[in-house]
N, C-alpha and C. Protein backbone atom coordinates (compact mmCIF):
# COMPACT_ATOMS: atom_id res chain seq x y z
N UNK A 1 -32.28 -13.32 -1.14
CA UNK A 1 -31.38 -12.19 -1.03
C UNK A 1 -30.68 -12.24 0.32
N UNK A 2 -29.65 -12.11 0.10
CA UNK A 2 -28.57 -11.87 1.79
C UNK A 2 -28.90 -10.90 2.28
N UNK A 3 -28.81 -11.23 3.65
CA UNK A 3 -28.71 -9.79 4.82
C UNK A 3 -27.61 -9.09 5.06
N UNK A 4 -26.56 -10.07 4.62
CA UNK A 4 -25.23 -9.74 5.21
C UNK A 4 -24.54 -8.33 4.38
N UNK A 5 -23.73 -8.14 4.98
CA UNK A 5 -23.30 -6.41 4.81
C UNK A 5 -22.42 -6.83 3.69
N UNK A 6 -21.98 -5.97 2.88
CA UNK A 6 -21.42 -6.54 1.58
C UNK A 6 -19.89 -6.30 1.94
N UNK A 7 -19.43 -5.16 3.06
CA UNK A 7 -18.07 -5.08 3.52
C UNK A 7 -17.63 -6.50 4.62
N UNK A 8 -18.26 -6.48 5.12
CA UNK A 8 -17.80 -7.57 6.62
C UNK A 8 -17.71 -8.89 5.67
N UNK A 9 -18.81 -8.93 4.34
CA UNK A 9 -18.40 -10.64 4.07
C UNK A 9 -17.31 -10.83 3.23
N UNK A 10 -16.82 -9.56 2.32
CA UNK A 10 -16.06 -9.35 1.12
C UNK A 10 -14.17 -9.33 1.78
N UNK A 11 -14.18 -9.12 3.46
CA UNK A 11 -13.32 -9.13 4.16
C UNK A 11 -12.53 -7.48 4.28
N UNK A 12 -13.49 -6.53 4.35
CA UNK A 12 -12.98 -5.01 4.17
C UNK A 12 -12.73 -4.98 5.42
N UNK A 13 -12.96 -5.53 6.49
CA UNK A 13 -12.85 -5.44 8.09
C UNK A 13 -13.81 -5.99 9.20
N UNK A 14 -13.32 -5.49 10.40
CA UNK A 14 -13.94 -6.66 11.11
C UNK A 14 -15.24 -6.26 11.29
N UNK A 15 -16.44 -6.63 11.61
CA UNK A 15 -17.56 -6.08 12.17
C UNK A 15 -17.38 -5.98 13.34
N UNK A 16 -18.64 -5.19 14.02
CA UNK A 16 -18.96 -4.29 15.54
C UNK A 16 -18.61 -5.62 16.30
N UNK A 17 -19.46 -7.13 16.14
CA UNK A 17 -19.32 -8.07 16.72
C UNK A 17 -17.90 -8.96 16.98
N UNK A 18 -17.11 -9.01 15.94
CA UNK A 18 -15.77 -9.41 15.99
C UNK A 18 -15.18 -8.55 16.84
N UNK A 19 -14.65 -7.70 16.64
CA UNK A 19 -14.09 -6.24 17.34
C UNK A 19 -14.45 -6.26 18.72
N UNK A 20 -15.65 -6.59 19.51
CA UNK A 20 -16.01 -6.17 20.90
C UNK A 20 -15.61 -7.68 21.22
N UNK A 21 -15.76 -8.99 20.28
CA UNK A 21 -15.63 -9.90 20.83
C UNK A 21 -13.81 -10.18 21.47
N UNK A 22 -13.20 -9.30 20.23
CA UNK A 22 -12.15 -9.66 20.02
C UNK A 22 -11.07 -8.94 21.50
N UNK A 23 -11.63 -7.82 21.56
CA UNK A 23 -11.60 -7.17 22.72
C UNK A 23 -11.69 -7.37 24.26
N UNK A 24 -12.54 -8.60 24.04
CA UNK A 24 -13.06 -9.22 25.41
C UNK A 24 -12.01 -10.46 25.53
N UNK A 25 -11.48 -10.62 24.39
CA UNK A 25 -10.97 -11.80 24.59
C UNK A 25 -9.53 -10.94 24.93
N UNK A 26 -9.39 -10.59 24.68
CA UNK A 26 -7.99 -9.59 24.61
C UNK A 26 -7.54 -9.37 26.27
N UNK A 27 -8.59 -8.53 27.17
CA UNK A 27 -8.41 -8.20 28.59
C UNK A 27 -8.68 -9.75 29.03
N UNK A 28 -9.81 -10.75 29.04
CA UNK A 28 -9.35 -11.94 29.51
C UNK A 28 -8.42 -12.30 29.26
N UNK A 29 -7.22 -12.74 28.19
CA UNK A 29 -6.13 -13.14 27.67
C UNK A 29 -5.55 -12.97 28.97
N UNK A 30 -5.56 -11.52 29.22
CA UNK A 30 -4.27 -10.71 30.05
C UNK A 30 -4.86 -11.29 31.31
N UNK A 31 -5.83 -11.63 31.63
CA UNK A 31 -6.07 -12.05 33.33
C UNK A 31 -5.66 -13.11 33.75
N UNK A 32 -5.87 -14.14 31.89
CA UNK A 32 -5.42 -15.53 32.37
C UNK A 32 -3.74 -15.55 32.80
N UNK A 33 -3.14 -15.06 31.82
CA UNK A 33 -1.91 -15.12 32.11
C UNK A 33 -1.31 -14.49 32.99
N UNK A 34 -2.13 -13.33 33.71
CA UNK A 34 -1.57 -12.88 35.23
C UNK A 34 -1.88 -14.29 35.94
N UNK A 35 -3.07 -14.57 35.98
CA UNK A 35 -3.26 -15.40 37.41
C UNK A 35 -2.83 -17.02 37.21
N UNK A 36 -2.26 -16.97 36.05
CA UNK A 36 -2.11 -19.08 35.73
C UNK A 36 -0.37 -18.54 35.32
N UNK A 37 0.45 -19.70 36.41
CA UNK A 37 1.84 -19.44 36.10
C UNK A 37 1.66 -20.53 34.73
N UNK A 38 2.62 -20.34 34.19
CA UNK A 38 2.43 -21.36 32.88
C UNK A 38 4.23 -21.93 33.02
N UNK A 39 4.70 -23.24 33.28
CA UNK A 39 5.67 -23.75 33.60
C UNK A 39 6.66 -24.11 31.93
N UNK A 40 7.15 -23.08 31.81
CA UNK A 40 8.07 -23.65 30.68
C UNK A 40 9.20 -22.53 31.06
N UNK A 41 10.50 -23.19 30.55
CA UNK A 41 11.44 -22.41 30.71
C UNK A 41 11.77 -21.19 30.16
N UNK A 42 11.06 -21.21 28.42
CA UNK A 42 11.17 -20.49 27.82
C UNK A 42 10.12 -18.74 28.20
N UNK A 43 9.05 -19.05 29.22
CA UNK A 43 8.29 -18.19 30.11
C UNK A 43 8.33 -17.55 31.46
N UNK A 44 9.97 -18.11 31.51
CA UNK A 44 10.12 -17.62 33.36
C UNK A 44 10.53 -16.60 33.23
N UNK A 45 9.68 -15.86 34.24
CA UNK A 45 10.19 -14.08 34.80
C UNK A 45 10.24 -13.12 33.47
N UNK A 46 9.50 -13.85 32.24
CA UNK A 46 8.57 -12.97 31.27
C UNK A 46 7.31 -12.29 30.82
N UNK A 47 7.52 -10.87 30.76
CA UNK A 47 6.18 -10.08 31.06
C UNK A 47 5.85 -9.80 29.86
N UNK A 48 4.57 -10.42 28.98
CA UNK A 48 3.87 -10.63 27.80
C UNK A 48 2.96 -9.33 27.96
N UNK A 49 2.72 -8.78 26.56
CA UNK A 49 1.90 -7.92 26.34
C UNK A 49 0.74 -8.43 25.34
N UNK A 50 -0.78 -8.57 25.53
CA UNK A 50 -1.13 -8.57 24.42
C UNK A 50 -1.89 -7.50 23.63
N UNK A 51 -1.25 -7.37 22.59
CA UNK A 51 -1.46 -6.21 21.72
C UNK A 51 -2.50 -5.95 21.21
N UNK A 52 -3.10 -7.26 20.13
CA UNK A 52 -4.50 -7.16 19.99
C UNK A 52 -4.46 -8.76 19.43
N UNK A 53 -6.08 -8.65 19.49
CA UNK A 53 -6.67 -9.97 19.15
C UNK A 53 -7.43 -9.81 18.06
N UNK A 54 -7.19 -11.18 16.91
CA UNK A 54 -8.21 -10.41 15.97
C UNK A 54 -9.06 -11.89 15.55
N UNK A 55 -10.01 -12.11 15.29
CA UNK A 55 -10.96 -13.09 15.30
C UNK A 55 -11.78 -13.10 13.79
N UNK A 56 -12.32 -14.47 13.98
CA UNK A 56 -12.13 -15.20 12.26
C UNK A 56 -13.67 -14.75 12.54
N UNK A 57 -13.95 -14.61 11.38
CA UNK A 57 -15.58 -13.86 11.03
C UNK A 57 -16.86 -15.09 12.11
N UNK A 58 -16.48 -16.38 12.35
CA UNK A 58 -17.23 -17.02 12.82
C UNK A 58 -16.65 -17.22 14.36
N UNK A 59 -15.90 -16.21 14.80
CA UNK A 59 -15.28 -16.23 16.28
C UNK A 59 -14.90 -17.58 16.88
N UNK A 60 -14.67 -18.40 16.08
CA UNK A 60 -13.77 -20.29 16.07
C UNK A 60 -12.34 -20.21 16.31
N UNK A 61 -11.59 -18.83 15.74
CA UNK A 61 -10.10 -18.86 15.97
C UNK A 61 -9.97 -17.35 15.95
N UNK A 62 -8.76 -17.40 16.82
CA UNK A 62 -8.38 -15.97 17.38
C UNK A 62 -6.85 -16.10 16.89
N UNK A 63 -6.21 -15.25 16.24
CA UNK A 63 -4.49 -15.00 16.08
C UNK A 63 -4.59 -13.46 17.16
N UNK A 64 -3.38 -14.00 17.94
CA UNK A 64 -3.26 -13.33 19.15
C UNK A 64 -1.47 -12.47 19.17
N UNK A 65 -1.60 -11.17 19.18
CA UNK A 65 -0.96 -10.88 18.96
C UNK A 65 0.05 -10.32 20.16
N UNK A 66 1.23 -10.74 20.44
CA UNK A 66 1.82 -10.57 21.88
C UNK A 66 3.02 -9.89 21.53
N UNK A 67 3.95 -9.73 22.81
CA UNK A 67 5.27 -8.86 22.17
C UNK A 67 5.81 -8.98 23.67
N UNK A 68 7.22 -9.34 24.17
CA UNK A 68 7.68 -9.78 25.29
C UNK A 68 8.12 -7.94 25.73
N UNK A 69 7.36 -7.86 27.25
CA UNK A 69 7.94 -6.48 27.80
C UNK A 69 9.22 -5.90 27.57
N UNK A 70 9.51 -4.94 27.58
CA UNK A 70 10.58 -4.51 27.48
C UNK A 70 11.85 -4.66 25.75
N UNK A 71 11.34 -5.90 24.98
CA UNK A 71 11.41 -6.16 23.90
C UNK A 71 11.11 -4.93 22.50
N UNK A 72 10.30 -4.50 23.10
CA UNK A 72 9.64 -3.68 21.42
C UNK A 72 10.39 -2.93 20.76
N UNK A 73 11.47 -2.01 21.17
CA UNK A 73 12.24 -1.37 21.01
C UNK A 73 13.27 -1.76 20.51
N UNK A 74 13.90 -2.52 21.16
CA UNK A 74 15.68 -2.94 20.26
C UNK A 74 15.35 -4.18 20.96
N UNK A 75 15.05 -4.73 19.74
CA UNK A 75 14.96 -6.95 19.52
C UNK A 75 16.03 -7.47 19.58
N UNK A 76 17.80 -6.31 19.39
CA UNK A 76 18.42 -7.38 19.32
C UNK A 76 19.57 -8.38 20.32
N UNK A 77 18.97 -7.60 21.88
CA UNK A 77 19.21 -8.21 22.46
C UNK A 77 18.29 -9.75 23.06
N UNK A 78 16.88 -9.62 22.52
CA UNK A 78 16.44 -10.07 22.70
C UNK A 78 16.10 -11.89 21.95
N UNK A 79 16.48 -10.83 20.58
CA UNK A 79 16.83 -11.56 19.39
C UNK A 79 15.66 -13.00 19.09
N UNK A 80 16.52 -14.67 18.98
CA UNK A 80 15.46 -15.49 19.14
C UNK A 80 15.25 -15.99 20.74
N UNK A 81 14.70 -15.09 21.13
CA UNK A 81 14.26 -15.52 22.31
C UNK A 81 12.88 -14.66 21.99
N UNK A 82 12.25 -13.97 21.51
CA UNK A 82 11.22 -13.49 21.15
C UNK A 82 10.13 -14.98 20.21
N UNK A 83 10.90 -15.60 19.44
CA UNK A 83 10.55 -17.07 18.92
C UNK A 83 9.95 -17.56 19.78
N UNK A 84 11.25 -18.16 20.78
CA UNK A 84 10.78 -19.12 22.12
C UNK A 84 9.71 -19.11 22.47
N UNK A 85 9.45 -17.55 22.96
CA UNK A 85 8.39 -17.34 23.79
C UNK A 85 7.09 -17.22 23.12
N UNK A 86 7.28 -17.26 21.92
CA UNK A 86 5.91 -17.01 21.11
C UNK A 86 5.44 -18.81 20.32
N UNK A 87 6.30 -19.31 20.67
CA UNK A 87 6.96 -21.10 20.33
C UNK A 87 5.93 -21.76 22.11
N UNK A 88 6.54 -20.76 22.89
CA UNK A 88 6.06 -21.35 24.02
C UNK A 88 4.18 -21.18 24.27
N UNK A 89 4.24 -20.24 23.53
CA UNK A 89 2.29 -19.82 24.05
C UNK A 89 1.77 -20.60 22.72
N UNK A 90 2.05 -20.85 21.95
CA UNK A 90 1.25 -21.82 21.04
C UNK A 90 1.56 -23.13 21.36
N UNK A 91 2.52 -23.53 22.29
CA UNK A 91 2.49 -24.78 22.68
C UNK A 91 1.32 -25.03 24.10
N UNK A 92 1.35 -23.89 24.55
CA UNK A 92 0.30 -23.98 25.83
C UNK A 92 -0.74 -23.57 25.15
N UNK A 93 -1.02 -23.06 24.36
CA UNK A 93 -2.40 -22.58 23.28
C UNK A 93 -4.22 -23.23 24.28
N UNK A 94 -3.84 -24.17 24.02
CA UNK A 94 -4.88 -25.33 24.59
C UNK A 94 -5.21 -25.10 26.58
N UNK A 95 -4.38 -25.10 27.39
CA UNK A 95 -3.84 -24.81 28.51
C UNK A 95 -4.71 -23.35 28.87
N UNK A 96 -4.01 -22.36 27.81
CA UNK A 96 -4.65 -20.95 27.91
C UNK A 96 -6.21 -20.85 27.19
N UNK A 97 -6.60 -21.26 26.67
CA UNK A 97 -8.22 -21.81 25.85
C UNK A 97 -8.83 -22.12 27.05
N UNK A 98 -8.57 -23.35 27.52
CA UNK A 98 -9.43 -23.85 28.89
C UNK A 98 -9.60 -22.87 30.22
N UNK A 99 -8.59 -22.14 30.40
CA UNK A 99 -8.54 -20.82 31.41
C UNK A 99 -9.40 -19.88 30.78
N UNK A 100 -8.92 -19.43 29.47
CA UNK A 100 -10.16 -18.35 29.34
C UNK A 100 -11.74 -18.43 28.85
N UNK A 101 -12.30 -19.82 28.90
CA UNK A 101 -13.61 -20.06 28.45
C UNK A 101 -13.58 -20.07 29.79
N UNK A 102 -13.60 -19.81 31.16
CA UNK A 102 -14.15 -19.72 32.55
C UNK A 102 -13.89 -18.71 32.67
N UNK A 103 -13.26 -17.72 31.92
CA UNK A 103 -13.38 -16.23 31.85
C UNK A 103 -14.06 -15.07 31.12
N UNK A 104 -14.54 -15.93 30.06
CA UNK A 104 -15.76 -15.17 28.96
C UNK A 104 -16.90 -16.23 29.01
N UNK A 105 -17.66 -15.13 28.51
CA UNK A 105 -19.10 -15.78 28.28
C UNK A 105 -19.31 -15.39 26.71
N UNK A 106 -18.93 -16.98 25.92
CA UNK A 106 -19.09 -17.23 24.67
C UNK A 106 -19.41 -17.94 24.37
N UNK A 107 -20.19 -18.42 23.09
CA UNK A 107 -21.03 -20.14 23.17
C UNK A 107 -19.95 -20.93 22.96
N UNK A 108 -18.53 -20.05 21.95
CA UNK A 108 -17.26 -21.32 21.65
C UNK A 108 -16.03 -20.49 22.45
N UNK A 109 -15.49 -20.77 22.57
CA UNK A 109 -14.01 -20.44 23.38
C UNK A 109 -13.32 -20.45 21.97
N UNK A 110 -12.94 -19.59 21.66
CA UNK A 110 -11.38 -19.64 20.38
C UNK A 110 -10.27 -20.33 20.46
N UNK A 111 -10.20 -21.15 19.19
CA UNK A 111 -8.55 -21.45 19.69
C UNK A 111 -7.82 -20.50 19.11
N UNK A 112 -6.60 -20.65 19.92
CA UNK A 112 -5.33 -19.65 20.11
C UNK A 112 -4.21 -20.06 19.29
N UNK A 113 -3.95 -18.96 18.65
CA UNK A 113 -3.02 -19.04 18.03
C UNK A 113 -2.08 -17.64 18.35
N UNK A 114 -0.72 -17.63 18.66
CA UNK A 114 0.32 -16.33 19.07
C UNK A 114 0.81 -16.52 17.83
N UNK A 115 1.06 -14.60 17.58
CA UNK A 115 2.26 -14.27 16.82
C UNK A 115 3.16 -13.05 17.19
N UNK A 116 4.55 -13.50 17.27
CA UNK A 116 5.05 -11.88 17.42
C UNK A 116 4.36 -10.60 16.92
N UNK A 117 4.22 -9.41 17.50
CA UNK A 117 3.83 -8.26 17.07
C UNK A 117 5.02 -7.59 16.46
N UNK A 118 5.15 -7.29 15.30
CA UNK A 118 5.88 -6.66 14.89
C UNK A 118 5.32 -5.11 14.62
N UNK A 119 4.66 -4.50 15.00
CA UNK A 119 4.36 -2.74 14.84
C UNK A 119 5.33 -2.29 15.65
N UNK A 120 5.68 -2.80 16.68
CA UNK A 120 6.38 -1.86 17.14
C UNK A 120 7.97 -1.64 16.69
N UNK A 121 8.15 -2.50 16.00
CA UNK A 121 9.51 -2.40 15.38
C UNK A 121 9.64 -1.82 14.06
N UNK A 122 8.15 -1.71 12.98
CA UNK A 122 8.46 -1.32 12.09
C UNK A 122 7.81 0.39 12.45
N UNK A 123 7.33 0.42 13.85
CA UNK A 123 7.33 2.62 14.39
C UNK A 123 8.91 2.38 14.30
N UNK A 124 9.41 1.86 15.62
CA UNK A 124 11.05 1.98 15.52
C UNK A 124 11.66 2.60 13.93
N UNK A 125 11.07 1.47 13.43
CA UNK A 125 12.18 1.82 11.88
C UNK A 125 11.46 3.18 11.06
N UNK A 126 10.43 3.86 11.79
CA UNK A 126 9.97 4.95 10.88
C UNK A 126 10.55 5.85 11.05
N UNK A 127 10.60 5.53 12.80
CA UNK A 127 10.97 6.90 13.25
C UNK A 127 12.63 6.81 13.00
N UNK A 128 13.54 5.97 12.97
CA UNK A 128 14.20 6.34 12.50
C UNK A 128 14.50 6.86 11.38
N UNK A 129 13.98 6.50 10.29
CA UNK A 129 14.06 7.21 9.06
C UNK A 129 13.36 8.83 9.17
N UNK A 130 12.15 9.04 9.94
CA UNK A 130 12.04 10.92 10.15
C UNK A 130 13.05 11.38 11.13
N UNK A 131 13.71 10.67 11.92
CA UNK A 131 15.09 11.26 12.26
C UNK A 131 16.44 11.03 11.39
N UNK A 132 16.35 10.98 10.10
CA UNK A 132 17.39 11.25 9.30
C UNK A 132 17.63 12.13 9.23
N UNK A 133 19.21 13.42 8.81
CA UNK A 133 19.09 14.43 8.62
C UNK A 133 18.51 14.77 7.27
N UNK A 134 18.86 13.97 5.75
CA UNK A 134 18.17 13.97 4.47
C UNK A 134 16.68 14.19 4.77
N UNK A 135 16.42 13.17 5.21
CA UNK A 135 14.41 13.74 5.65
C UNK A 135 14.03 14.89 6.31
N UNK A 136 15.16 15.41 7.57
CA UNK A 136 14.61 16.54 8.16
C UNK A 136 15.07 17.78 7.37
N UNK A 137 16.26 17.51 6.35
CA UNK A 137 16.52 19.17 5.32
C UNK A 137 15.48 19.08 4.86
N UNK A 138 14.48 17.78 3.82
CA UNK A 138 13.85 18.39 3.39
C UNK A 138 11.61 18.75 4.38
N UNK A 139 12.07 18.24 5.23
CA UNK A 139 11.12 18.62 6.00
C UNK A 139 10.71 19.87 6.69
N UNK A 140 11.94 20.80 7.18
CA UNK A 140 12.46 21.71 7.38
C UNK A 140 11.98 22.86 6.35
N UNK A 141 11.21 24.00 6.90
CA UNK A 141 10.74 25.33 5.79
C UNK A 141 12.24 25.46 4.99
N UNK A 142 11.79 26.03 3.89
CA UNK A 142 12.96 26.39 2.88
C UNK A 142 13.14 28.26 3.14
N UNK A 143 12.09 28.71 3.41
CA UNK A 143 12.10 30.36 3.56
C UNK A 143 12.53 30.95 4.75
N UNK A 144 13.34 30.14 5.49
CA UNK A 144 13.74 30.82 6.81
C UNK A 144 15.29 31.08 6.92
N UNK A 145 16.00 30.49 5.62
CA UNK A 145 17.45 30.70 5.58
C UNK A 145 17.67 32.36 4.89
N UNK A 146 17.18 32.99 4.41
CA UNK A 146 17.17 34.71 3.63
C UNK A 146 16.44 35.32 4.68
N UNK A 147 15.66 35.32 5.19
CA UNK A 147 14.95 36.21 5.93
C UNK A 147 15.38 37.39 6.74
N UNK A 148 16.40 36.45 7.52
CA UNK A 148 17.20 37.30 8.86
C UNK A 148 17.85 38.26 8.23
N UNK A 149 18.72 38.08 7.13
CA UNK A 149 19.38 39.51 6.35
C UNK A 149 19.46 40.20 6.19
């Protein structure tokens, strides 16, 4: 008979252990890349956020989720240069691995994998749609137009 929890293996979410691991890897992420300049063109005088980290049930691979400062809001000046830079950290992938296994204490170091974060663009697109006026008539009480009379 298995021990294992019937949610964590069936893939309903992460367990306590993924989650704290994933977490740890998350604030190291951010230390490595303060303190290691990383030399590509596509990374100069760019301030990376990482959003979250989420880790494979056997903590072997991490998809790392980043989003270039100032970017989250309106992409389209930013446009494919959000690529680049997410083109550029999976090319250093390996580079940033070796920095942060001298920054956690794990029996394996994860490999890295970046992907644009897109949440913050699809809040953008919510909130624009609850700032429609169609959404706010009908959001808006209906019993306050007779009252005053």
């Amino acid at each position: 008979m298995s021990r294992r929890k019937p949610g964590a293996a069936a893939g309903y979410g992460a367990s306590q252990r993924q989650l704290r691991a994933s977490e740890l890897i998350r604030h190291a992420l951010v230390e490595v890349m303060r303190e290691n300049e990383i030399r590509d063109p596509a990374l100069i005088g760019v301030s990376i956020t990482v959003t979250e980290v989420r880790l494979s049930p056997d903590l072997k691979h991490a998809t790392c989720f980043v989003e270039p400062l100032g970017a989250g809001v309106d992409t389209t000046d930013v446009g494919g240069q959000v690529d680049e830079i997410v083109k550029a950290l999976n090319a250093h992938s390996k580079f940033l691995r070796g920095a942060l296994g001298r920054h956690i204490d794990m029996r394996f170091t994860p490999d890295l994998r970046f992907r644009h974060d897109v949440s913050f663009e699809a809040a953008e697109r919510l909130n624009r749609l609850l700032d429609d006026p169609r959404v706010q008539a009908d959001v808006k009480p209906h019993g306050d137009e007779g009252e005053d009379a």
